[in-house]
N, C-alpha and C. Protein backbone atom coordinates (compact mmCIF):
# COMPACT_ATOMS: atom_id res chain seq x y z
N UNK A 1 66.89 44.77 -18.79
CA UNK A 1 65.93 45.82 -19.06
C UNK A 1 65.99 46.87 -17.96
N UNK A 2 66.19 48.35 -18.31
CA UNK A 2 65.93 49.10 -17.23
C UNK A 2 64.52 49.13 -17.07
N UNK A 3 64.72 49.96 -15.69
CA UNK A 3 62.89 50.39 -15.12
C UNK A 3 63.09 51.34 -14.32
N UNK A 4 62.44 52.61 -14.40
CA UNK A 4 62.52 53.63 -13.52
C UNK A 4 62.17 53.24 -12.34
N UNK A 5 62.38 54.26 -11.16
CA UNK A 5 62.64 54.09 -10.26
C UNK A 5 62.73 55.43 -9.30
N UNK A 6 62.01 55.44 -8.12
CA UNK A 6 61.65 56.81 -7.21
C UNK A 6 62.88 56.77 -6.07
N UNK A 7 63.42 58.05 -5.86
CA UNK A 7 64.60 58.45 -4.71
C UNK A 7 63.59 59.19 -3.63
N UNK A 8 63.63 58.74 -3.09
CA UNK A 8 63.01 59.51 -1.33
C UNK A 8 63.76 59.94 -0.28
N UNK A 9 63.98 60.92 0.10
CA UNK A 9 64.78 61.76 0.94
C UNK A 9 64.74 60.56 2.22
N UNK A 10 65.59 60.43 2.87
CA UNK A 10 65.17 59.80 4.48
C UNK A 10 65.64 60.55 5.34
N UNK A 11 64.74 62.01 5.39
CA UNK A 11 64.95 62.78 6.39
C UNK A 11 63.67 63.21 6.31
N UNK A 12 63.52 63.52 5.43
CA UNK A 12 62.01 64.42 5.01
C UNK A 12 60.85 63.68 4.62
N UNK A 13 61.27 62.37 3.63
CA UNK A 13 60.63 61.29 3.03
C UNK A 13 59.49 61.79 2.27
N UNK A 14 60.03 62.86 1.44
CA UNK A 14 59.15 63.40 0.13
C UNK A 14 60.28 62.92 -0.68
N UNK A 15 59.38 62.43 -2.08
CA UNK A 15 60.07 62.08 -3.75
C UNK A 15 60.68 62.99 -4.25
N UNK A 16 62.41 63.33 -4.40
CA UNK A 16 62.38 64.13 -5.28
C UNK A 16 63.32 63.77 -6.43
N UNK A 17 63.59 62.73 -6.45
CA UNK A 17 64.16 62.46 -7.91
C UNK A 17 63.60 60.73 -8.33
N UNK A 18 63.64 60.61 -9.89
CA UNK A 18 63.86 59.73 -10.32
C UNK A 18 64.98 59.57 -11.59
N UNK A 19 65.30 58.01 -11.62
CA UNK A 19 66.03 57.16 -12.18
C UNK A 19 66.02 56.13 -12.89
N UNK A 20 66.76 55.39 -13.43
CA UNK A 20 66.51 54.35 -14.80
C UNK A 20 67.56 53.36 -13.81
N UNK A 21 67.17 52.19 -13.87
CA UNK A 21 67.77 51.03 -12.84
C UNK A 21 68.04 49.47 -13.61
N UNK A 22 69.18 49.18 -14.21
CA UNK A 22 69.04 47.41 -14.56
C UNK A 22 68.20 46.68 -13.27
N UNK A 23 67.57 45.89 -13.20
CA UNK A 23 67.21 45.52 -12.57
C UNK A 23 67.70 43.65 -12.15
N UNK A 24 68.07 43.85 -13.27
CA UNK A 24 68.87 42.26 -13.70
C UNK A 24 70.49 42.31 -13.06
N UNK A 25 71.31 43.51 -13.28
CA UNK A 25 72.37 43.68 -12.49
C UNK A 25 72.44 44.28 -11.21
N UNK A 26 71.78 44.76 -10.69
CA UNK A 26 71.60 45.31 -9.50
C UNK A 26 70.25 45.02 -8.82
N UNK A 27 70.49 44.31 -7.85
CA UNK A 27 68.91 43.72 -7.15
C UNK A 27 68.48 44.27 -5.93
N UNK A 28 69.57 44.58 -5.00
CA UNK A 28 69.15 45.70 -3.52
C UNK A 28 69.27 47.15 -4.37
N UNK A 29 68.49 47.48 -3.44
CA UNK A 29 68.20 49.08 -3.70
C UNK A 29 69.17 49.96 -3.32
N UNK A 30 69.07 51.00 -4.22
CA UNK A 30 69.89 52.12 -4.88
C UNK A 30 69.78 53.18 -3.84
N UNK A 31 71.34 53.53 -3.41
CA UNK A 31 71.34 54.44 -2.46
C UNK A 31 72.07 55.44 -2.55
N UNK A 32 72.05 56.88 -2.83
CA UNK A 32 72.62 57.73 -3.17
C UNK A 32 72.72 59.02 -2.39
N UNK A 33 73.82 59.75 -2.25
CA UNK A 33 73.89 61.15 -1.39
C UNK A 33 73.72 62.16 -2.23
N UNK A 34 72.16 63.04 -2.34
CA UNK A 34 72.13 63.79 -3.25
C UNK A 34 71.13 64.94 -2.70
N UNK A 35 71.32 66.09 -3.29
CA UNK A 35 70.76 67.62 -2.86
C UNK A 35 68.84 67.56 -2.70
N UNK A 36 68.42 67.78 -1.69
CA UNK A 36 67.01 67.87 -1.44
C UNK A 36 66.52 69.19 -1.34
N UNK A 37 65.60 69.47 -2.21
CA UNK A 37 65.22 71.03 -2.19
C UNK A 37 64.21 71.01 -1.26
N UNK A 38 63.55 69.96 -0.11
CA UNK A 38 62.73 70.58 0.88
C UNK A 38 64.16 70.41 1.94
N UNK A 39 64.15 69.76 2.34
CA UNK A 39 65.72 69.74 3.69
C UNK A 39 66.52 71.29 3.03
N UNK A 40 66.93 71.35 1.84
CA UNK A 40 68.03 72.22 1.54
C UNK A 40 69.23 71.75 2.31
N UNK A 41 69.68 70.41 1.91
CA UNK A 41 70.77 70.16 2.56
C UNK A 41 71.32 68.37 1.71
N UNK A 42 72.31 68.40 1.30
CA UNK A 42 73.05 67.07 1.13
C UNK A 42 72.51 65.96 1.97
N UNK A 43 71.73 64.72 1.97
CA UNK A 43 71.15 64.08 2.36
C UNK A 43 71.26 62.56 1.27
N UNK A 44 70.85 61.71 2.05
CA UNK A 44 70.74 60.45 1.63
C UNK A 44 69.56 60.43 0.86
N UNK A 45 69.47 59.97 -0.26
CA UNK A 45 68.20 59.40 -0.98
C UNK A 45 68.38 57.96 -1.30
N UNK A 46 67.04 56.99 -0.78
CA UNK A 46 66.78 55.65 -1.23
C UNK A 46 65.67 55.09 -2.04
N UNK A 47 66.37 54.09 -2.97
CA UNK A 47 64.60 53.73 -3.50
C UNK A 47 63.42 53.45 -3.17
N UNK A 48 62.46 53.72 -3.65
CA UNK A 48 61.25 53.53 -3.15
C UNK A 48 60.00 52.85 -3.86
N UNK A 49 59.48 52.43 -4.26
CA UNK A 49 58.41 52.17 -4.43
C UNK A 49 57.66 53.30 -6.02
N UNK A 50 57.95 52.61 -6.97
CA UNK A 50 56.98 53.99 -7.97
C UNK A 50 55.84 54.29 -8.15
C-alpha cells in the first residue's frame, strides 16, 4: 500500500514537497536532491513526519 509522505529541506527545514511511498518495499526513509524555493538552491530533501 502506498502512503504519502512530507520532503523537508535540511538546510532550511521548511516542507516543500510531497510524495506517495510503498511502505512495505522501502522501510528507511526517502532521500532525495531536489530544488527548494526558500534556499533557491539544489539541496537535499528528507522524509519527515506528515
Amino acid at each position: 500500500m502506498r502512503e504519502i509522505i512530507k520532503l523537508s529541506c535540511q538546510v532550511c527545514k521548511k516542507n516543500a514537497y510531497f510524495q506517495t511511498k510503498n511502505k512495505k518495499a522501502k522501510s528507511e526513509k526517502l532521500v532525495t536532491k531536489k530544488f527548494c524555493k526558500f534556499c533557491r538552491a539544489h539541496v537535499e530533501h528528507k522524509e519527515s513526519k506528515v
